[in-house]
PDB file of N, CA and C in Angstrom:
ATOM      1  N   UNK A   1      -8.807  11.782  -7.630  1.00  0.00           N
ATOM      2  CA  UNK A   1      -8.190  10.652  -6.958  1.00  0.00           C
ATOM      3  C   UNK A   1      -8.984   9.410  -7.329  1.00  0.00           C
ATOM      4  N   UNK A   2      -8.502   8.347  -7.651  1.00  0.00           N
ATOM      5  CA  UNK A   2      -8.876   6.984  -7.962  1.00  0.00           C
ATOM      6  C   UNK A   2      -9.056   6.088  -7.182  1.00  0.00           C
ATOM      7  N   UNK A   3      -9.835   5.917  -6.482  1.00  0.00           N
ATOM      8  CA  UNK A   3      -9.463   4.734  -5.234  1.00  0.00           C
ATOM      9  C   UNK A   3     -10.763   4.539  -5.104  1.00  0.00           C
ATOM     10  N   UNK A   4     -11.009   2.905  -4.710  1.00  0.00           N
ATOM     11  CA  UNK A   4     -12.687   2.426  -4.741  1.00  0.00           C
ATOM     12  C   UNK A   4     -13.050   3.103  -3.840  1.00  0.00           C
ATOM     13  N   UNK A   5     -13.890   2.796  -3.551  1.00  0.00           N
ATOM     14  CA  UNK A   5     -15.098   3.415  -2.570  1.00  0.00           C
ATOM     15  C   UNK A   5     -15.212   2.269  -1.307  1.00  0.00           C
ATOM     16  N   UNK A   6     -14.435   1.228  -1.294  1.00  0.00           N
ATOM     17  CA  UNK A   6     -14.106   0.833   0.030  1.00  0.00           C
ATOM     18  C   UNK A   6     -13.462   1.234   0.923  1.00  0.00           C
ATOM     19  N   UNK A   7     -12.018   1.894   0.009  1.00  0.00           N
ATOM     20  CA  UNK A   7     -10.583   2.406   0.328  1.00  0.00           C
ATOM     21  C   UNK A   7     -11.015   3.943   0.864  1.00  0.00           C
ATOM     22  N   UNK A   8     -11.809   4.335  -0.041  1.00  0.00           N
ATOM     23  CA  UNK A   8     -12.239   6.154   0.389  1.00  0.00           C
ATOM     24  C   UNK A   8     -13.008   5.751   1.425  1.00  0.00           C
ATOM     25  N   UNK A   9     -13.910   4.986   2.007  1.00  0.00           N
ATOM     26  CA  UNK A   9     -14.574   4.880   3.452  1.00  0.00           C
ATOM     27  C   UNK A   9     -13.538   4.958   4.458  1.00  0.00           C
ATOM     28  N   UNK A  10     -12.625   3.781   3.841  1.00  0.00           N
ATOM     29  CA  UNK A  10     -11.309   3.432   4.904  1.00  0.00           C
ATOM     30  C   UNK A  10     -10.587   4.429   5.225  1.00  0.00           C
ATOM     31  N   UNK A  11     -10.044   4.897   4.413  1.00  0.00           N
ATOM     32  CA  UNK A  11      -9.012   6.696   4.483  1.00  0.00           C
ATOM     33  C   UNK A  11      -9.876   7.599   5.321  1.00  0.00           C
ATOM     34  N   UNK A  12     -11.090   7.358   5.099  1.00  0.00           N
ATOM     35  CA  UNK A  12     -11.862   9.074   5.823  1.00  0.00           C
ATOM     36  C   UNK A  12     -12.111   8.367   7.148  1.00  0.00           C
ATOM     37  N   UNK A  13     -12.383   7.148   7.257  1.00  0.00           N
ATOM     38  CA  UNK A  13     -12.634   6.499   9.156  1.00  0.00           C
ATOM     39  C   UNK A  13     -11.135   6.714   9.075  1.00  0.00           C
ATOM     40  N   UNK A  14     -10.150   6.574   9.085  1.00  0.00           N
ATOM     41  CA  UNK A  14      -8.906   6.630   9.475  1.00  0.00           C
ATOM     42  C   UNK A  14      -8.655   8.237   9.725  1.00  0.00           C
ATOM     43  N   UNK A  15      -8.928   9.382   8.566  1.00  0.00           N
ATOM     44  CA  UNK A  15      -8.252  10.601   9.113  1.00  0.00           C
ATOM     45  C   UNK A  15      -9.481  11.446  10.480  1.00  0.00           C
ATOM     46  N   UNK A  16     -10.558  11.130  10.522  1.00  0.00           N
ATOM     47  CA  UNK A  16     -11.187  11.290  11.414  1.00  0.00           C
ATOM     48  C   UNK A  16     -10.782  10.714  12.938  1.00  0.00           C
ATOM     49  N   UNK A  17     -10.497   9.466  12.887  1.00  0.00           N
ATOM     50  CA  UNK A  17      -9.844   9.156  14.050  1.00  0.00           C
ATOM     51  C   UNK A  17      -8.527  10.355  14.456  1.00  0.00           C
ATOM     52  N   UNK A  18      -7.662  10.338  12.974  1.00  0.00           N
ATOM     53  CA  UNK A  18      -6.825  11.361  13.594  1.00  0.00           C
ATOM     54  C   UNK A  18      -7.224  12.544  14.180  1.00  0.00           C
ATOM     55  N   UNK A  19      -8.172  12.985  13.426  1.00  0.00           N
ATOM     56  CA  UNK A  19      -8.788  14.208  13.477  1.00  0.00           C
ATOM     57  C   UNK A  19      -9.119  14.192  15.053  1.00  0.00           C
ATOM     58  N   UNK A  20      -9.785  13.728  15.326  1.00  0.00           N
ATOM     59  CA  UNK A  20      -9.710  13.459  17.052  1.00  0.00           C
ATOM     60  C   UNK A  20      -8.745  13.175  17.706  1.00  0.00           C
ATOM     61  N   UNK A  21      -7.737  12.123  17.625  1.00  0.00           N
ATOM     62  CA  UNK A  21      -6.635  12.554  18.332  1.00  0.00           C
ATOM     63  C   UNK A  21      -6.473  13.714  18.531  1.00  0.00           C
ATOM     64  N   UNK A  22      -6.058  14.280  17.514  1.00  0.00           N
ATOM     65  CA  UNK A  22      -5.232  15.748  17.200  1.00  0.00           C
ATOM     66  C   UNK A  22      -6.202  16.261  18.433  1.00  0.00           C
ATOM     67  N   UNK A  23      -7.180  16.693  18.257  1.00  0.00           N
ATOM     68  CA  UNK A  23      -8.389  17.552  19.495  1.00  0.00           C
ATOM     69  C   UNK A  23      -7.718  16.906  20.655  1.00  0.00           C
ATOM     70  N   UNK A  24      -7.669  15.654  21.007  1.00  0.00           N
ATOM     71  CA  UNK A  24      -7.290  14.894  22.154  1.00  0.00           C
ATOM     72  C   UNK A  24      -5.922  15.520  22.537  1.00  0.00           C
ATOM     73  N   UNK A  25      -5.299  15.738  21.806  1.00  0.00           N
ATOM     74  CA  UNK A  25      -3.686  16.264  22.248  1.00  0.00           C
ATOM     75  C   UNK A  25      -3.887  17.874  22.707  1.00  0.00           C
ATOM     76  N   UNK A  26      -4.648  18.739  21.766  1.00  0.00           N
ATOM     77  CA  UNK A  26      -4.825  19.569  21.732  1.00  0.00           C
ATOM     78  C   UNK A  26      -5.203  19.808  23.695  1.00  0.00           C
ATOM     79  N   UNK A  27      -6.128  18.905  24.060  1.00  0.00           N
ATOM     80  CA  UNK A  27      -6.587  19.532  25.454  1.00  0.00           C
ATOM     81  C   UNK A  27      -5.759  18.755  26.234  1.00  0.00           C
ATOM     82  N   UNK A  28      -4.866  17.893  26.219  1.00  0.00           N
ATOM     83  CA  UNK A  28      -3.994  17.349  26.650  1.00  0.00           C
ATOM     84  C   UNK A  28      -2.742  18.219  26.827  1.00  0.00           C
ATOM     85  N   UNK A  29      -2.241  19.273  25.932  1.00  0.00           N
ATOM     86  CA  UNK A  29      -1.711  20.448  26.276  1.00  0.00           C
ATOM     87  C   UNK A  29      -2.102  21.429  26.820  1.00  0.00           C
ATOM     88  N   UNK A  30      -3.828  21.981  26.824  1.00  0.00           N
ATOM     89  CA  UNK A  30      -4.573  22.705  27.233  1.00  0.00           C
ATOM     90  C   UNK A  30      -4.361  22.210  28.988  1.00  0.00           C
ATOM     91  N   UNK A  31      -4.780  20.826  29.109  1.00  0.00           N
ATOM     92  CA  UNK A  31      -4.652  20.355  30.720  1.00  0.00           C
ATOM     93  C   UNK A  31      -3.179  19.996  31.119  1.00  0.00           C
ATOM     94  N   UNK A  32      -2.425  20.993  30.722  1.00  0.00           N
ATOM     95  CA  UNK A  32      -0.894  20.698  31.011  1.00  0.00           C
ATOM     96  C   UNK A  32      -0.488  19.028  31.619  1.00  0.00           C
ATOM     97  N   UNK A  33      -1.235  18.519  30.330  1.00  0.00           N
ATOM     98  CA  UNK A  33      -0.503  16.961  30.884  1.00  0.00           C
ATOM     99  C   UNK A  33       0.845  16.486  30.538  1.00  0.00           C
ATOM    100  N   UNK A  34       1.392  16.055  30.979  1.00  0.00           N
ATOM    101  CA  UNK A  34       3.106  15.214  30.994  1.00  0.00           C
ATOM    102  C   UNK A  34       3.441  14.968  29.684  1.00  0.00           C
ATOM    103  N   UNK A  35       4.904  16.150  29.164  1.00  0.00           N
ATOM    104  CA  UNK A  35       5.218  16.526  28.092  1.00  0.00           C
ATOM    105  C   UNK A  35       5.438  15.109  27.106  1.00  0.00           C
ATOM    106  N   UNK A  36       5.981  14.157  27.829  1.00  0.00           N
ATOM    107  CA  UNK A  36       6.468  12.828  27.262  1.00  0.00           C
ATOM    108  C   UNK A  36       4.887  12.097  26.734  1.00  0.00           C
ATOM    109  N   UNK A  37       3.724  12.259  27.660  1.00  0.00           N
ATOM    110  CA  UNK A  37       2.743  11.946  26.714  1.00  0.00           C
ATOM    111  C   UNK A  37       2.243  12.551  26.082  1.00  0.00           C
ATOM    112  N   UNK A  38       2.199  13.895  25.825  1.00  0.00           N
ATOM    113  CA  UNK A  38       2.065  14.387  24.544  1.00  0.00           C
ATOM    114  C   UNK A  38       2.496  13.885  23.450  1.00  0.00           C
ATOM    115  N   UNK A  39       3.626  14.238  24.044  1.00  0.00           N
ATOM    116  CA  UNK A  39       5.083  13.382  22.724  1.00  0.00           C
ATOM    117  C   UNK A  39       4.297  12.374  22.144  1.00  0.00           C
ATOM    118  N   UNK A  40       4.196  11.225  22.954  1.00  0.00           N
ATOM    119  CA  UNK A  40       4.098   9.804  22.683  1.00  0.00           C
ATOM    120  C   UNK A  40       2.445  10.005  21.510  1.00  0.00           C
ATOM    121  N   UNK A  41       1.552  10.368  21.880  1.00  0.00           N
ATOM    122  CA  UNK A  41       0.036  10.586  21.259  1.00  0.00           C
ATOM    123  C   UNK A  41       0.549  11.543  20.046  1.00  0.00           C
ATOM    124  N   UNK A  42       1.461  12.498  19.873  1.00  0.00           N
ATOM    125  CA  UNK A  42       1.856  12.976  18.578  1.00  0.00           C
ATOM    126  C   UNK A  42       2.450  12.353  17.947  1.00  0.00           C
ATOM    127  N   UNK A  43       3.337  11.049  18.468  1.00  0.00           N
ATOM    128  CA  UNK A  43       3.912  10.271  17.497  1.00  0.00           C
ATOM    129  C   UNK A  43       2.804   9.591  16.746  1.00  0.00           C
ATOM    130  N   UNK A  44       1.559   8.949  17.551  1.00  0.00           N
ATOM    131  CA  UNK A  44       0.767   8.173  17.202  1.00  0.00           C
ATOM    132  C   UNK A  44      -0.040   8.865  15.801  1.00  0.00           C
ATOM    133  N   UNK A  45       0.247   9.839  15.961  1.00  0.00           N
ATOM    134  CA  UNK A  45      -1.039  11.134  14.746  1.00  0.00           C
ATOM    135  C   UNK A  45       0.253  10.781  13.770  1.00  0.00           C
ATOM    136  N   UNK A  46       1.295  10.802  13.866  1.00  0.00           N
ATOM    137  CA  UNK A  46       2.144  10.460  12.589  1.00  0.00           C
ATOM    138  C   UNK A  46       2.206   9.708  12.207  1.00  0.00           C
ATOM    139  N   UNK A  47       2.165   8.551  12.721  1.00  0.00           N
ATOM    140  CA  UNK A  47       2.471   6.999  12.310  1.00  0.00           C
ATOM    141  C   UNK A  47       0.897   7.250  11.564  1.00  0.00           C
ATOM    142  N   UNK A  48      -0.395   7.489  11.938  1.00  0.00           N
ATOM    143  CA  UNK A  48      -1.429   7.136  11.818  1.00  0.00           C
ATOM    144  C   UNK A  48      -1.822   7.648  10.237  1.00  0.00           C
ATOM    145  N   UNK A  49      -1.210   9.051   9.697  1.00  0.00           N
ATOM    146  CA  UNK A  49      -0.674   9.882   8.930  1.00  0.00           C
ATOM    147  C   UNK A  49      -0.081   9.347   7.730  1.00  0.00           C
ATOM    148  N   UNK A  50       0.854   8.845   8.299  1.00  0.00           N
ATOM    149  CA  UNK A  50       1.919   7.690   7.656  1.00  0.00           C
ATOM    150  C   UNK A  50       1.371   6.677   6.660  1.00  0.00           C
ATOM    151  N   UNK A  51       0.511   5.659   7.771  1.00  0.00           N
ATOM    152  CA  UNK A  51       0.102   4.649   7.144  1.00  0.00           C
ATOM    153  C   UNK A  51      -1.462   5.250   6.091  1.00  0.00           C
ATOM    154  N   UNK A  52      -1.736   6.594   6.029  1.00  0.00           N
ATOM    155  CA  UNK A  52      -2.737   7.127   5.554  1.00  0.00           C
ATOM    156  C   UNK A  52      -2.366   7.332   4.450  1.00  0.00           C
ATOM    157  N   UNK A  53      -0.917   7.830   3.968  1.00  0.00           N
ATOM    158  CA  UNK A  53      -0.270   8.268   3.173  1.00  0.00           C
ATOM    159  C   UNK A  53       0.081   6.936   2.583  1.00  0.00           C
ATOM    160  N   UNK A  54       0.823   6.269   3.121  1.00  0.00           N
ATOM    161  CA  UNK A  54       1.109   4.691   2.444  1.00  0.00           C
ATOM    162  C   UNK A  54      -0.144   4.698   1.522  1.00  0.00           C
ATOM    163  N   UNK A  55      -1.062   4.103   2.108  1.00  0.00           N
ATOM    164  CA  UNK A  55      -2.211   3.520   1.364  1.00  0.00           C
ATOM    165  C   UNK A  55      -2.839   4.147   0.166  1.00  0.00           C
ATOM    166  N   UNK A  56      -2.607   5.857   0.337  1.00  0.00           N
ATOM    167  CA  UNK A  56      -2.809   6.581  -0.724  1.00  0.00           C
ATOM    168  C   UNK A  56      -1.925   6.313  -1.949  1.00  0.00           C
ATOM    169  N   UNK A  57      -0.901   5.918  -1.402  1.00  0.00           N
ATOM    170  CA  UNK A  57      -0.102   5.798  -2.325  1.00  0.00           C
ATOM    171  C   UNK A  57       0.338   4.600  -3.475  1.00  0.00           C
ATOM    172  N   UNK A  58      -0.259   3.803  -2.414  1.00  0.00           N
ATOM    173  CA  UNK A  58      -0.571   2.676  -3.167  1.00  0.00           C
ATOM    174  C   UNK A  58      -1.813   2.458  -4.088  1.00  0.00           C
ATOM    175  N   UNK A  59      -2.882   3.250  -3.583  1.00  0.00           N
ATOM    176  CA  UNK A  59      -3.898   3.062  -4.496  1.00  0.00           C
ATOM    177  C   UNK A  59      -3.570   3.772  -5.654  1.00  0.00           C
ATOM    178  N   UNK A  60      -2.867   4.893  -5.618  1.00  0.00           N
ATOM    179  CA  UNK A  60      -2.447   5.253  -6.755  1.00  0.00           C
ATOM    180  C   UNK A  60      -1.373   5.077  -7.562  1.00  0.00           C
ATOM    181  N   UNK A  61      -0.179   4.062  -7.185  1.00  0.00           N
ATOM    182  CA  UNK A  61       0.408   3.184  -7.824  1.00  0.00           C
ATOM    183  C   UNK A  61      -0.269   2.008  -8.931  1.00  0.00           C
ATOM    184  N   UNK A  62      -1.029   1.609  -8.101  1.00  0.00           N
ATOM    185  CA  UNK A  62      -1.915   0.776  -8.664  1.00  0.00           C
ATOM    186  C   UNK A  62      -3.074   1.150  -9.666  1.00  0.00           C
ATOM    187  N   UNK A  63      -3.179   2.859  -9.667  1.00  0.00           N
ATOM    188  CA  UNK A  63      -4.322   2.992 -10.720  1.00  0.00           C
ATOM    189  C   UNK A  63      -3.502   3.893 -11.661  1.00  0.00           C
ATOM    190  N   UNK A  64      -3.604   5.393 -11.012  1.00  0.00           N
ATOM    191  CA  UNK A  64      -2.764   6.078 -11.938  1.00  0.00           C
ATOM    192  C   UNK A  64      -1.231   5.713 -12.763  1.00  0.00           C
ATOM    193  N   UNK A  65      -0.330   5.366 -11.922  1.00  0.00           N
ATOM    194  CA  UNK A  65       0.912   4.870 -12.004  1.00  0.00           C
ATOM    195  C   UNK A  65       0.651   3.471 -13.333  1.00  0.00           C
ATOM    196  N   UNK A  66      -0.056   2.873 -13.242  1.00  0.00           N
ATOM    197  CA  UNK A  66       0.238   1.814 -13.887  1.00  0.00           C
ATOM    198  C   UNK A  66      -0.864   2.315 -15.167  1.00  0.00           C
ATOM    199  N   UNK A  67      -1.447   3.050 -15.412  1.00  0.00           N
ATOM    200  CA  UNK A  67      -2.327   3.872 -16.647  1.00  0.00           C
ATOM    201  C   UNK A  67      -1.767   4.566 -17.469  1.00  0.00           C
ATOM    202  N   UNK A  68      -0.817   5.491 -16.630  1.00  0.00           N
ATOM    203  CA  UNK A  68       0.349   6.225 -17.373  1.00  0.00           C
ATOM    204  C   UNK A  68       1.335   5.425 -18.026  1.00  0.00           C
ATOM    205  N   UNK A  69       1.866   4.201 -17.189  1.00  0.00           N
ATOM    206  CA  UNK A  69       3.179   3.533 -17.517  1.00  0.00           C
ATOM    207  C   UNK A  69       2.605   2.755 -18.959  1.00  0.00           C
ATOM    208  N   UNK A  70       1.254   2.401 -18.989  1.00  0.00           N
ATOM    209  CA  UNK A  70       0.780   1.210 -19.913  1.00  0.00           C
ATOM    210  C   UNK A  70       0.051   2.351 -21.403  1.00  0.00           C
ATOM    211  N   UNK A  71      -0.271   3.612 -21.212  1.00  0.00           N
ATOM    212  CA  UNK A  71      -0.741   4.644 -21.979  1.00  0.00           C
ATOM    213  C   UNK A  71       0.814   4.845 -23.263  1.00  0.00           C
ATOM    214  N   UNK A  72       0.176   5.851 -24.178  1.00  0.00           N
ATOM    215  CA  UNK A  72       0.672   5.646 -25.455  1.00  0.00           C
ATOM    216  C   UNK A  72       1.873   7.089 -25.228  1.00  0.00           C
ATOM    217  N   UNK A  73       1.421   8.064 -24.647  1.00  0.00           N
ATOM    218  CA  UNK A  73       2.459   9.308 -24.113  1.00  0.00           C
ATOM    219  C   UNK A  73       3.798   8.900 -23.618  1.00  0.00           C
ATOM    220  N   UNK A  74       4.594   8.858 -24.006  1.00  0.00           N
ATOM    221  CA  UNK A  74       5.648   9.502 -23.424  1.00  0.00           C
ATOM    222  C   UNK A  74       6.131  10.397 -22.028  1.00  0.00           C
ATOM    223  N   UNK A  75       5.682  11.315 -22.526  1.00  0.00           N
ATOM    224  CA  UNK A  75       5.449  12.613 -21.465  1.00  0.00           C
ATOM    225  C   UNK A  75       5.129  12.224 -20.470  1.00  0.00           C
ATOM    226  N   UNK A  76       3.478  11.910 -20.356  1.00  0.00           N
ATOM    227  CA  UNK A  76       2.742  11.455 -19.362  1.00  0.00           C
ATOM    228  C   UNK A  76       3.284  10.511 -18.638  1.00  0.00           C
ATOM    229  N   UNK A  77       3.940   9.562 -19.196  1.00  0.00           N
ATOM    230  CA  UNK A  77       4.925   8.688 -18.573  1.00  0.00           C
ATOM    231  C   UNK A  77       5.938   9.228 -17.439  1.00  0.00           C
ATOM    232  N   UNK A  78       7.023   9.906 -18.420  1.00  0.00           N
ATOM    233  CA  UNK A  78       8.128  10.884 -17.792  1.00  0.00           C
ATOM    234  C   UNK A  78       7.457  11.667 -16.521  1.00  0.00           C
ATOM    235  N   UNK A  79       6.189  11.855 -16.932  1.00  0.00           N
ATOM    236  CA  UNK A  79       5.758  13.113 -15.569  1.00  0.00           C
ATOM    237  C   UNK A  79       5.565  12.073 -14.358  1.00  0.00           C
ATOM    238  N   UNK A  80       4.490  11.024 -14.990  1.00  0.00           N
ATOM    239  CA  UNK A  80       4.284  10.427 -13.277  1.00  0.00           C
ATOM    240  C   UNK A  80       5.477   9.952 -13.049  1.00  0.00           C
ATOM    241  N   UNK A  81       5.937   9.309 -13.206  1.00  0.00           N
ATOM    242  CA  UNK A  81       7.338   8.633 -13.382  1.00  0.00           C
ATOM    243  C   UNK A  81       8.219   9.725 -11.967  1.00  0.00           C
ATOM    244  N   UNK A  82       8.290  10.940 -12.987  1.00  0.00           N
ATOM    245  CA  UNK A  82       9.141  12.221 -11.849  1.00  0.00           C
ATOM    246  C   UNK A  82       8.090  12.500 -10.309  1.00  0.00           C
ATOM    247  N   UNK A  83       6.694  12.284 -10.890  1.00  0.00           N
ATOM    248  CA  UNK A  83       6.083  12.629  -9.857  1.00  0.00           C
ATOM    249  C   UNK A  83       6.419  12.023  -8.456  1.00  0.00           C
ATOM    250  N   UNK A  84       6.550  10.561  -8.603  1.00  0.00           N
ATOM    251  CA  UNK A  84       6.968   8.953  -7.612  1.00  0.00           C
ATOM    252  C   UNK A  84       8.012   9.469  -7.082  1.00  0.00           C
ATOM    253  N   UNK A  85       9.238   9.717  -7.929  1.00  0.00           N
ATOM    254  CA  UNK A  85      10.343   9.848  -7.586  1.00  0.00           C
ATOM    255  C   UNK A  85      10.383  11.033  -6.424  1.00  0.00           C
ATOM    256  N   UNK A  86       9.730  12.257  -6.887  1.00  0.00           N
ATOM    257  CA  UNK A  86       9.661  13.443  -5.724  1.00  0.00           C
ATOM    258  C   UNK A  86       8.858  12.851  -4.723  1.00  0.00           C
ATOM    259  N   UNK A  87       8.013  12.366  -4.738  1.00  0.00           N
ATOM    260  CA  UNK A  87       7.089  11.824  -3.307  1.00  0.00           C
ATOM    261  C   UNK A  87       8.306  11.066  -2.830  1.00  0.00           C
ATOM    262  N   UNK A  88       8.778  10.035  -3.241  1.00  0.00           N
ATOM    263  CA  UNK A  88       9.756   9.374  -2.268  1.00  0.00           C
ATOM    264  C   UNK A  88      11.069  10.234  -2.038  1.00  0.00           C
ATOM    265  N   UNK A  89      11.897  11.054  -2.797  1.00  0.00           N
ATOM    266  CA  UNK A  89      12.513  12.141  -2.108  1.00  0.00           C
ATOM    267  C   UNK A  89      12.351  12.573  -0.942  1.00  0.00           C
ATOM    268  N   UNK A  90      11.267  13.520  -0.737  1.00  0.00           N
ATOM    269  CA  UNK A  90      10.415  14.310   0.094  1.00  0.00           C
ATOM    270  C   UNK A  90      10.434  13.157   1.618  1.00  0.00           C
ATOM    271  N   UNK A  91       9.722  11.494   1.209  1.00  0.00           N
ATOM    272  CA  UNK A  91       9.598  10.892   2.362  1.00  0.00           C
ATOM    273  C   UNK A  91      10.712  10.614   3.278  1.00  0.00           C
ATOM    274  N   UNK A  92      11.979  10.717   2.049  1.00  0.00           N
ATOM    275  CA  UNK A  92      13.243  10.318   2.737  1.00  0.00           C
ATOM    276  C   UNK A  92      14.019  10.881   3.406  1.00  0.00           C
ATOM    277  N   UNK A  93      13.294  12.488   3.722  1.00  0.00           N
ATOM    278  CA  UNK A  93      14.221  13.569   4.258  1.00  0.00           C
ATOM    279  C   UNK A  93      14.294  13.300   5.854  1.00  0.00           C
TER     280      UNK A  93
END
């Protein structure tokens, strides 16, 4: 994976926070608390997920994506190229 070493600090303080949520929900079902806030704190681990994934994705738009597109292959082209296309498939389901 390609991404500075500002962005990799940023991503790992970000999935750690999730990472705790998640525990947080976890005993939040454990202490049979009110199904709707569960709900609501699992939406938050997705969105949080989400924007984790965004950013990944952008850093690698911006490195890989544009290395391949500007590189002398063909192929390599065609592949990331298909690769983008299935990630955004997949997001759109």
């Amino acid at each position: 994976m390609h991404i500075s070493p500002d962005e990799k600090v940023a991503t790992q303080r970000r999935l750690k926070s999730v990472e705790g949520h998640v525990r947080g929900i976890a005993r939040m079902i454990e202490d049979d608390a009110y199904c709707i806030d569960v709900i609501q704190q699992i939406r938050a681990v997705q969105a949080a997920l989400d924007k984790v994934a965004a950013l990944t994705l952008e850093e690698h738009l911006k490195h890989c994506v544009v290395s391949a597109v500007q590189g002398d292959d063909p192929a390599e082209r065609a592949r990331v190229l298909d690769e983008i296309l299935t990630v955004f498939r997949k997001q759109s389901r």
